[in-house]
Protein backbone atom coordinates (compact mmCIF):
# COMPACT_ATOMS: atom_id res chain seq x y z
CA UNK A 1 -13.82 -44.18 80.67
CA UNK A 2 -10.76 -47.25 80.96
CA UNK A 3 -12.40 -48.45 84.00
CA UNK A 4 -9.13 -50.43 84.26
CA UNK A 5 -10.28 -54.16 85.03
CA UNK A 6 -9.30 -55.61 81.58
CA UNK A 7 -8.54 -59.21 82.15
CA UNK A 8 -9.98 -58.97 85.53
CA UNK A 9 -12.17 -61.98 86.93
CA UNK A 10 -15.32 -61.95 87.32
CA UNK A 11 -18.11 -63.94 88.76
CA UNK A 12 -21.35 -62.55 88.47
CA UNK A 13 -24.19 -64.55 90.28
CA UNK A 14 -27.66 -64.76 89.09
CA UNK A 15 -26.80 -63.63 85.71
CA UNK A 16 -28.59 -65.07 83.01
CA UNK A 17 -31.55 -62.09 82.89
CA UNK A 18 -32.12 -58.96 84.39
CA UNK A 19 -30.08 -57.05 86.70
CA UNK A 20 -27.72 -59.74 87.01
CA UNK A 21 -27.25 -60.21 83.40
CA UNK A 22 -26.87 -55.70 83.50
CA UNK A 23 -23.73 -56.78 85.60
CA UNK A 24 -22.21 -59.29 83.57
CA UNK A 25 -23.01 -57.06 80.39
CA UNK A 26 -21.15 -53.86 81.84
CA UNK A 27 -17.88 -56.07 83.09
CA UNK A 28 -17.72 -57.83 79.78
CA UNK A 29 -17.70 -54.44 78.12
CA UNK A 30 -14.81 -53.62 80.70
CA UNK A 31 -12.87 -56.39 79.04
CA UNK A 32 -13.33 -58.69 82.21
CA UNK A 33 -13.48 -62.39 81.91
CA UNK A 34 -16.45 -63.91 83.35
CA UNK A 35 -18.37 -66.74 85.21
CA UNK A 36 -22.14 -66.41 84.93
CA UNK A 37 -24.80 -68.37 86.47
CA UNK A 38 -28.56 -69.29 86.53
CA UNK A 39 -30.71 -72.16 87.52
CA UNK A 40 -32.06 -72.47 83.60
CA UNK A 41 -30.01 -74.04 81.96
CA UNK A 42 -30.88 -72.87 77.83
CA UNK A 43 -31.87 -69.50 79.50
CA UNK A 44 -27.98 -68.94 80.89
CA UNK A 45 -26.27 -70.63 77.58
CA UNK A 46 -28.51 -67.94 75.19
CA UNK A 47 -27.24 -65.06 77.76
CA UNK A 48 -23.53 -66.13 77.79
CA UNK A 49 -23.27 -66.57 73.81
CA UNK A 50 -24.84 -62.96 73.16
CA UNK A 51 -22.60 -61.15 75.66
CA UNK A 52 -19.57 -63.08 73.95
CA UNK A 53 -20.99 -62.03 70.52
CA UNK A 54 -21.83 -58.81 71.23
CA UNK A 55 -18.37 -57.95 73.05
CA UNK A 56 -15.81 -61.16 72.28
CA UNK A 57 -15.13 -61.69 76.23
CA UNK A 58 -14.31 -64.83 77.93
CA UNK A 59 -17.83 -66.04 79.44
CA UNK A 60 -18.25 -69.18 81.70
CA UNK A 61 -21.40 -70.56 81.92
CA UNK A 62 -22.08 -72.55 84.98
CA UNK A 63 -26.23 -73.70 85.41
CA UNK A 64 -26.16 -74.14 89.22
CA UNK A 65 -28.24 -73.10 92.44
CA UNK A 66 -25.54 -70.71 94.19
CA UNK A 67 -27.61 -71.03 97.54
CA UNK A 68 -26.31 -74.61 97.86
CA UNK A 69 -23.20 -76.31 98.44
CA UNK A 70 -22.83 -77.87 95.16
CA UNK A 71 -23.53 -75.01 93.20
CA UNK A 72 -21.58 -72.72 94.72
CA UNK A 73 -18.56 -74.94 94.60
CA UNK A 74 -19.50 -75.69 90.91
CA UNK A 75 -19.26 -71.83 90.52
CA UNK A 76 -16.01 -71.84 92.73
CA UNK A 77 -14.40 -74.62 89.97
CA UNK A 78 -14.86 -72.39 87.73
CA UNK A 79 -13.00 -69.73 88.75
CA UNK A 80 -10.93 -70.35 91.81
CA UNK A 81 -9.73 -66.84 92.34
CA UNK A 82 -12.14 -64.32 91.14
CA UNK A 83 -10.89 -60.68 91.59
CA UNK A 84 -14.65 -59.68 90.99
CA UNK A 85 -17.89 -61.16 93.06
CA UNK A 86 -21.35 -59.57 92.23
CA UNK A 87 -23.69 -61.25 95.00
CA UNK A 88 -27.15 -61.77 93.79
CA UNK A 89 -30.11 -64.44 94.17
CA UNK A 90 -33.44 -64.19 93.61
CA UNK A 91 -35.66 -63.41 96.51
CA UNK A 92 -38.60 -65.19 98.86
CA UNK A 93 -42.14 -64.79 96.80
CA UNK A 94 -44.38 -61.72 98.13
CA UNK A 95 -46.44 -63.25 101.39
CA UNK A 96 -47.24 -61.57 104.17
CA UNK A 97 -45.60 -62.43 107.15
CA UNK A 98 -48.28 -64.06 109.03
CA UNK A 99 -48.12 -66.41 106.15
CA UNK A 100 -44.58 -67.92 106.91
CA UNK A 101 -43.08 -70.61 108.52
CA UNK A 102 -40.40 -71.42 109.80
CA UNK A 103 -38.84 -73.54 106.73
CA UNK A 104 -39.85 -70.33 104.48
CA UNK A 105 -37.86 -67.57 107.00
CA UNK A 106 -34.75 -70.15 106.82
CA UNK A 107 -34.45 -70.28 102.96
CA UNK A 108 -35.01 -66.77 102.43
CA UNK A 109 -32.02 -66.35 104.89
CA UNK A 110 -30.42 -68.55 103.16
CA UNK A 111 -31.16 -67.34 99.83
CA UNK A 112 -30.33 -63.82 100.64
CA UNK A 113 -27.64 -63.31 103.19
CA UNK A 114 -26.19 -66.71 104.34
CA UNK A 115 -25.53 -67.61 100.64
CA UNK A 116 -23.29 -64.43 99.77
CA UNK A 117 -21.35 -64.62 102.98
CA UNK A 118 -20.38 -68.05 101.97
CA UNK A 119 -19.24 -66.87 98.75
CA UNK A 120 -17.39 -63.93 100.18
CA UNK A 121 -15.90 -66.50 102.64
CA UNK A 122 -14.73 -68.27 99.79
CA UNK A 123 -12.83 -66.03 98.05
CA UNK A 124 -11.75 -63.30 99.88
CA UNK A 125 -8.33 -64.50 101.06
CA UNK A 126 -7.39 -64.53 97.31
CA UNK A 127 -8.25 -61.05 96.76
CA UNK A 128 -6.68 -59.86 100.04
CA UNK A 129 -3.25 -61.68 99.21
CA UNK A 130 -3.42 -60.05 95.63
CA UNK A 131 -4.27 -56.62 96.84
CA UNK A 132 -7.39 -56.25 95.05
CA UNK A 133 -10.54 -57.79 95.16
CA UNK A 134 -14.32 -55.62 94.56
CA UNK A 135 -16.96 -57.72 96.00
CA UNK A 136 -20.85 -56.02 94.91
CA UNK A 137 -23.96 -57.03 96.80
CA UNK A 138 -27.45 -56.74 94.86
CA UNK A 139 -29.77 -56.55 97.78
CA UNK A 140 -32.79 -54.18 97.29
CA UNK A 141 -34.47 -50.93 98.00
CA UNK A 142 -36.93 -52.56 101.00
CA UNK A 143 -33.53 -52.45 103.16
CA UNK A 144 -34.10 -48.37 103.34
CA UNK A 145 -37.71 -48.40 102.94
CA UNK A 146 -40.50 -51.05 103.87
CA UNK A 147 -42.25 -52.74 100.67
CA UNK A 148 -45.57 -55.01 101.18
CA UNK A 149 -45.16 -58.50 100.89
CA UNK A 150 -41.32 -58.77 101.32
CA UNK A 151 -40.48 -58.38 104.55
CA UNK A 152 -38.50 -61.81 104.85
CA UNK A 153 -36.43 -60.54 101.51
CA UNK A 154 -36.03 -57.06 103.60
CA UNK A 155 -34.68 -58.56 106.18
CA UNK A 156 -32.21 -60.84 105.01
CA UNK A 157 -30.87 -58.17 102.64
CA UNK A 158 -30.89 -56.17 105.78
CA UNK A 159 -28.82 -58.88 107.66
CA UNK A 160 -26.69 -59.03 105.08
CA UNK A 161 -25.94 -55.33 104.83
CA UNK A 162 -24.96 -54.52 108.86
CA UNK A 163 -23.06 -57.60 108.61
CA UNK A 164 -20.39 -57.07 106.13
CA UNK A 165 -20.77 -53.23 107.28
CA UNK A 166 -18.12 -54.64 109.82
CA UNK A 167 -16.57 -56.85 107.32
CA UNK A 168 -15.89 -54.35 104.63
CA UNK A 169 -13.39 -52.08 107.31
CA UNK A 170 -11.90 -54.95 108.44
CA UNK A 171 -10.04 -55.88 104.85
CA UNK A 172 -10.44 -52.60 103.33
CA UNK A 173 -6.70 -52.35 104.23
CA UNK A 174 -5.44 -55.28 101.52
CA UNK A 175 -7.22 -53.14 98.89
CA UNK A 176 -10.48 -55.38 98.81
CA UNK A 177 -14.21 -53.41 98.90
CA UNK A 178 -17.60 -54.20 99.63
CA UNK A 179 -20.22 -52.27 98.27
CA UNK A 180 -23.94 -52.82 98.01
CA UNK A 181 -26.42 -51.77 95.18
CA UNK A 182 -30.05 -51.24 96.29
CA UNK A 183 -32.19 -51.46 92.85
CA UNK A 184 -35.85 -49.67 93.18
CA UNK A 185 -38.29 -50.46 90.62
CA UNK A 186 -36.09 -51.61 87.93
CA UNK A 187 -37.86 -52.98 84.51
CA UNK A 188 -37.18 -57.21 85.41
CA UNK A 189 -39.53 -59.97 85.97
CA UNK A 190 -39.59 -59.28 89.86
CA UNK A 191 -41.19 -55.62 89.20
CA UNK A 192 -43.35 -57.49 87.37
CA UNK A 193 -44.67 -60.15 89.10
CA UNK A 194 -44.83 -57.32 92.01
CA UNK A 195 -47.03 -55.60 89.26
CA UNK A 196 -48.99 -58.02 89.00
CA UNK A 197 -49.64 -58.63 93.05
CA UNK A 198 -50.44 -55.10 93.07
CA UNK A 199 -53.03 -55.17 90.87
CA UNK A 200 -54.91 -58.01 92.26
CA UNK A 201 -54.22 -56.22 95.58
CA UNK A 202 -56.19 -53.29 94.42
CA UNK A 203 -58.56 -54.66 91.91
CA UNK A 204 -56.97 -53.11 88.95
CA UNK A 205 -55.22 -53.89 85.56
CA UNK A 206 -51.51 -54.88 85.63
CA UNK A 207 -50.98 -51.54 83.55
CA UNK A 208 -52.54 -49.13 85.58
CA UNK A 209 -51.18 -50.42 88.43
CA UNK A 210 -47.70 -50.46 86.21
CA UNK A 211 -48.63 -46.61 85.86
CA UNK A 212 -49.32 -45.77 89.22
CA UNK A 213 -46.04 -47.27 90.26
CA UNK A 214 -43.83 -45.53 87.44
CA UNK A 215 -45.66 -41.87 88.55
CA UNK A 216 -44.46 -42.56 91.80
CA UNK A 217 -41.10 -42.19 90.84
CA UNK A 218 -39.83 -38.43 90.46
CA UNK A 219 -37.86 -39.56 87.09
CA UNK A 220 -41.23 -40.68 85.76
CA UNK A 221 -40.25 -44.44 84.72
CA UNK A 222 -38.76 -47.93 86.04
CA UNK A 223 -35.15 -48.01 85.56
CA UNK A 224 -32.83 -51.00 83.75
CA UNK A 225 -30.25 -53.27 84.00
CA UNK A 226 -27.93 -51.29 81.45
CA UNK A 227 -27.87 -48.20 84.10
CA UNK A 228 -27.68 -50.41 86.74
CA UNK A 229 -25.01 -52.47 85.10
CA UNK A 230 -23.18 -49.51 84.58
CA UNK A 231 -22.82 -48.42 88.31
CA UNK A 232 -22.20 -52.15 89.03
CA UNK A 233 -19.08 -52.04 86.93
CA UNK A 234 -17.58 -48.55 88.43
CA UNK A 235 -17.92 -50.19 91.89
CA UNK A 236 -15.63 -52.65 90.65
CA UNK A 237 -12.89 -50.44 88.76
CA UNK A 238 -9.74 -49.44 89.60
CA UNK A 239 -11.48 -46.00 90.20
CA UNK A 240 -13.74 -47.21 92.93
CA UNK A 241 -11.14 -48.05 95.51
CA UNK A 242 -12.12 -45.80 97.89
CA UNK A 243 -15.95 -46.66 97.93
CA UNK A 244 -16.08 -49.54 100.72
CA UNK A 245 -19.30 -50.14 102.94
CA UNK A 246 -21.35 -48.51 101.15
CA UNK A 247 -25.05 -48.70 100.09
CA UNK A 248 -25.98 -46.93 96.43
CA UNK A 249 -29.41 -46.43 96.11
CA UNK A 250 -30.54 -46.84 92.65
CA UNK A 251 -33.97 -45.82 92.46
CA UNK A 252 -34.90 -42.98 90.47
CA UNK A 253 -35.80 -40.70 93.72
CA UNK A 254 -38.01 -42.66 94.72
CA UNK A 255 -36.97 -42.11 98.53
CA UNK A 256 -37.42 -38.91 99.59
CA UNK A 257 -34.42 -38.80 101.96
CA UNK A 258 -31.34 -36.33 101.73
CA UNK A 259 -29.10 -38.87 103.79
C-alpha cells in the first residue's frame, strides 16, 4: 500500500534500536525523509547508514538527549518543520515505588510526558498552518494495565495520554492527529532487562522466566519492531486521517479486554 507520505518529514525520537529504530525503518520505506536520534553516538551513526543502505532515504542523524533543552533544539535544527513526530524516550529503571524520591518521580516525568509535550509544542503550529501534521506517541502497555516495578513510567505515560486526549480534538480541525502506540512485550532490550528482573524476582533462569512471559501471551511470542513499525507508519499516512486520540494496543492479546 502507497501510504502516501513520500517526501514527508520525519523525526523519529529514540531511534537508533528497537522500537524506535521499527519507526524510522517503516517511514524510510514510505519514502519519508528523516531525523533520528539516540544518546550513543556510534550506536545512532551504524542505525542511520543501514536504513539509508537498505532503502536510499534521506536520514539525519542527530546524537542528543531529547529530554533536555539542548537536545531537543539540536533535534529541532535539524528539521524545523517536521510533518511527522514519533514521541519516544526511554523509561525510569524498574523500582518499586517506595524506593523513589522525589528527584527520580521528576525525571521520569520529565522523561516521559513533559519531554514530548515540549516537542509537540514545538512543532505543531507548522503542521496546523500546512494542514497536515501526524504526531505518534510510544508510551506503553502499563497505561491500560499495571506492570511491577514501573509505576513512575505508568504514570507519566498515563499523564501524557489524558493530556493530549484534549489536545488531539482541539487541532484535529487543521488536519493534524495524535495517536498513541502502547507496545506489550515487544523483543527490545527493555523486555529484556524486565526479563531479567523477573527472574531474580522469582529465583529462576532469564529463559524460563522469558518462557513464562511469552506463554502468557495468547499469540504465543514477544512481538517486534518491524510489526510495530509498520502500524507506526499507517498512523502517519495519508490514510490515517481520521484516527486522532487514540490509543492502539499492540500486544499480542495480552489484555483480556473487549473495549
Amino acid at each position: 500500500m502507497d501510504l502516501g507520505i513520500s517526501g514527508k518529514k520525519a523525526i523519529v525520537c529514540a531511534s537508533s534500536r528497537g522500537l524506535g529504530r521499527g519507526c524510522a525503518e517503516a517511514l524510510a520505506d514510505a519514502g519519508c525523509e528523516l531525523v533520528i536520534n539516540g544518546r550513543d553516538g556510534p550506536t545512532l551513526e551504524a542505525t542511520a547508514e543501514a536504513i539509508r543502505s537498505r532503502t536510499g532515504a534521506s536520514v539525519t542523524a542527530v546524537a542528543a538527549d531529547v529530554s533536555t533543552a539542548e537536545g531537543q533544539r539540536a533535534l529541532l535544527a535539524a528539521c524545523p518543520d517536521p510533518d511527522i513526530l514519533v514521541n519516544n524516550n526511554g523509561g525510569p529503571p524498574r523500582r518499586d515505588f517506595t524506593e523513589l524520591d522525589r528527584q527520580a518521580m521528576i525525571d521520569g516525568v520529565v522523561q516521559n510526558m513533559v519531554t514530548p509535550i515540549e516537542l509537540i509544542q514545538a512543532v505543531v503550529g507548522g503542521m496546523q498552518a500546512r494542514h497536515f501534521g501526524r504526531i505518534v506517541n510510544i508510551t506503553s502497555l502499563s497505561v491500560m494495565m499495571p506492570i511491577p516495578g514501573l509505576d513512575l513510567s505508568s504514570g507519566a505515560r498515563a499523564g501524557l495520554t489524558s493530556f493530549l486526549a484534549g489536545v488531539s480534538r482541539q487541532i484535529a480541525p487543521d488536519g493534524v492527529t495524535i495517536n498513541n502506540i502502547l507496545p506489550g512485550k515487544m523483543d527490545t532490550d527493555r523486555l529484556r532487562a524486565g526479563i531479567k528482573w523477573g527472574a531474580e524476582q522469582a529465583g529462576i533462569s532469564p529463559e524460563d522466566e522469558a518462557s513464562r512471559q511469552a506463554q502468557q501471551i495468547p499469540v504465543g511470542r514477544f512481538g517486534n519492531p518491524e510489526e510495530f513499525g509498520n502500524l507506526c507508519a499507517f498512523l502517519c499516512s495519508q490514510h490515517a486521517g481520521y484516527l486522532t486520540g487514540q490509543n492502539f494496543m499492540v500486544d499480542g492479546g495480552l489484555v483480556p479486554t473487549a473495549f
